[in-house]
Protein backbone atom coordinates (compact mmCIF):
# COMPACT_ATOMS: atom_id res chain seq x y z
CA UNK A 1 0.00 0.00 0.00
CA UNK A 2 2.99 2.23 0.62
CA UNK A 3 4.77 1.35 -2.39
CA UNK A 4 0.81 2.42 -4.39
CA UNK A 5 1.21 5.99 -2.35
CA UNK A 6 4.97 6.67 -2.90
CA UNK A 7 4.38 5.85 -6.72
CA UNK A 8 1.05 7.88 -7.25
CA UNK A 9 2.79 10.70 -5.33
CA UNK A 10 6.05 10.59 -7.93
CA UNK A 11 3.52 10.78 -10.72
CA UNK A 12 1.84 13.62 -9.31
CA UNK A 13 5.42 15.47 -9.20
CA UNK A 14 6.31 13.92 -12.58
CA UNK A 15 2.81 15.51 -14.14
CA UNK A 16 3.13 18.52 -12.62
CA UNK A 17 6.79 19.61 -13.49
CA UNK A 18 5.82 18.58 -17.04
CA UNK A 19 2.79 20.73 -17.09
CA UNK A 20 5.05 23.71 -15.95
CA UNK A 21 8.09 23.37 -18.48
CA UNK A 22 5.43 23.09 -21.50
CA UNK A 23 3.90 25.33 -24.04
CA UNK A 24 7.55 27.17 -23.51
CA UNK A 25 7.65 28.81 -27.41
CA UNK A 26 3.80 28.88 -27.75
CA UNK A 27 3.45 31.29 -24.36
CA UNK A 28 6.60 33.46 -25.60
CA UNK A 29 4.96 33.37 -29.04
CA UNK A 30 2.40 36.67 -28.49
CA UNK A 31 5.62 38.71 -27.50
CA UNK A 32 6.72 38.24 -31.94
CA UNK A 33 5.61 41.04 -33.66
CA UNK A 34 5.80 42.06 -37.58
CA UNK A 35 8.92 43.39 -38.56
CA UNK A 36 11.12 41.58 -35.59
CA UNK A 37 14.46 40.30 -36.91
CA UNK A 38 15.83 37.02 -36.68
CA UNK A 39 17.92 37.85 -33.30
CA UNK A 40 14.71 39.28 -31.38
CA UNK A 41 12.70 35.99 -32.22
CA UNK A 42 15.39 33.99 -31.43
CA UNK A 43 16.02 35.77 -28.20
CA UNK A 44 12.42 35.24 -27.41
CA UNK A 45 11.46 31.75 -28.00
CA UNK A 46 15.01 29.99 -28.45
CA UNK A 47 16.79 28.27 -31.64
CA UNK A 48 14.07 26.87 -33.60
CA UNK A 49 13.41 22.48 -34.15
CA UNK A 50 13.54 23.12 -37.69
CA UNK A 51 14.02 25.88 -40.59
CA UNK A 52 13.07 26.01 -44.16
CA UNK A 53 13.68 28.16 -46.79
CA UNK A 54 11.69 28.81 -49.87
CA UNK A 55 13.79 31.87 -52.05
CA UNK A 56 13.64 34.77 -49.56
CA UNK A 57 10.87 33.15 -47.69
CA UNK A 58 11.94 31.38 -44.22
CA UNK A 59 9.68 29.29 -41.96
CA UNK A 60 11.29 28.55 -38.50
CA UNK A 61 9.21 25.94 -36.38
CA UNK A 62 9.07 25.66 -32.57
CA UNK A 63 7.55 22.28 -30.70
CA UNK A 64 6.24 22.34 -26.99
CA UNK A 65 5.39 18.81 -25.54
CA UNK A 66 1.40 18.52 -24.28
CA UNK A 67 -0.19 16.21 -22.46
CA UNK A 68 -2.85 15.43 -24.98
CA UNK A 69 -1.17 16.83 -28.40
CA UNK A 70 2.00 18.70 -29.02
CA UNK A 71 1.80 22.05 -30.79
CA UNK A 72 3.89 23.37 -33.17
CA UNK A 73 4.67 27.40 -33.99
CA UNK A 74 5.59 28.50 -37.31
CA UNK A 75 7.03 31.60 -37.45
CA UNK A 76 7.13 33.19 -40.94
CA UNK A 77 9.88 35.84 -42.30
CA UNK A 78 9.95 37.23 -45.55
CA UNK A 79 13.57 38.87 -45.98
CA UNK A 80 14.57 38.16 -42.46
CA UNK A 81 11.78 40.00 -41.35
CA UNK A 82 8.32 38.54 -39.59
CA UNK A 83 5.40 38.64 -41.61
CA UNK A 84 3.35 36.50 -39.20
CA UNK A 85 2.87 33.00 -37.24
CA UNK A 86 0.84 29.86 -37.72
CA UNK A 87 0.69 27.13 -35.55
CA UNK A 88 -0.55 23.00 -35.79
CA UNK A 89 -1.08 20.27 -32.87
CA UNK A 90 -0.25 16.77 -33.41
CA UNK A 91 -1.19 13.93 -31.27
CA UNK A 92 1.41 12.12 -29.07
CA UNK A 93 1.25 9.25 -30.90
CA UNK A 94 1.78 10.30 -34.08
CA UNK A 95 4.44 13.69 -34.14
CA UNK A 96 5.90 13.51 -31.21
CA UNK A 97 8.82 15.41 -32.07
CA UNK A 98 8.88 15.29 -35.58
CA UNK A 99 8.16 18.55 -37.66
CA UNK A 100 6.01 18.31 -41.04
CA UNK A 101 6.92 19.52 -44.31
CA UNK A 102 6.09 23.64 -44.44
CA UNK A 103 3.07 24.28 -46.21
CA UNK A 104 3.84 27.25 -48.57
CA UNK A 105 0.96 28.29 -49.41
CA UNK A 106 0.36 28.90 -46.31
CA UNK A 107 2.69 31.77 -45.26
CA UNK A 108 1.15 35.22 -44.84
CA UNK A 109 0.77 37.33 -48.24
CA UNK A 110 3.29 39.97 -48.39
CA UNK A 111 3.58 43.53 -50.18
CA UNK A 112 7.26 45.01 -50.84
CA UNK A 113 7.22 47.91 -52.07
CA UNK A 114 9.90 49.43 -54.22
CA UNK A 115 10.42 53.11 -54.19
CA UNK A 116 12.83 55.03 -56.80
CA UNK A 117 14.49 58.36 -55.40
């Protein structure tokens, strides 16, 4: 009966260190803004999992461990610049992890403007 306590008790510490350390990137995530850089994202929410680049379009994508399904952050720049964020959830079972292929189509529409002097 002791051995039942001491074990439910360690799982009760186990669940609820894991509860605090999660959602890490996806809690930062509402400080990004348009226009950061590179260096202030990465300052705020760490080195991204995973980073793909599609001509001067780069997707950077973050992964916080849940309880019930992960979720992912994508973080979109368009000349090193943000132009917005996106995010997914996965189940356990099946992306634990594991990042999927960037969508894209997907990233936010951007307008450069080019201005002669």
């Amino acid at each position: 009966m002791k051995m039942v306590r001491l074990c439910f008790q360690i799982g009760l510490i186990v669940l609820c260190l894991t509860a605090l350390g999660c959602g890490t990137a996806s809690r930062q995530a509402i400080n990004v803004n348009p226009g950061m850089n590179r260096e202030q994202v990465a300052n705020l929410l760490g080195t991204p999992g995973d980073r793909q680049f599609h001509g001067l379009d780069e997707a950077w994508q973050y992964f916080d461990l849940g309880m019930f399904a992960d979720k992912y952050t994508v973080v979109w720049f368009y000349d090193g610049r943000v132009t917005g964020m996106t995010s997914y959830t996965g189940t356990n079972e099946t992306l634990t992890g594991t990042f999927r292929e960037v969508r894209w189509e997907d990233r936010p529409t951007v307008s450069v403007e080019w201005r002669n002097r």
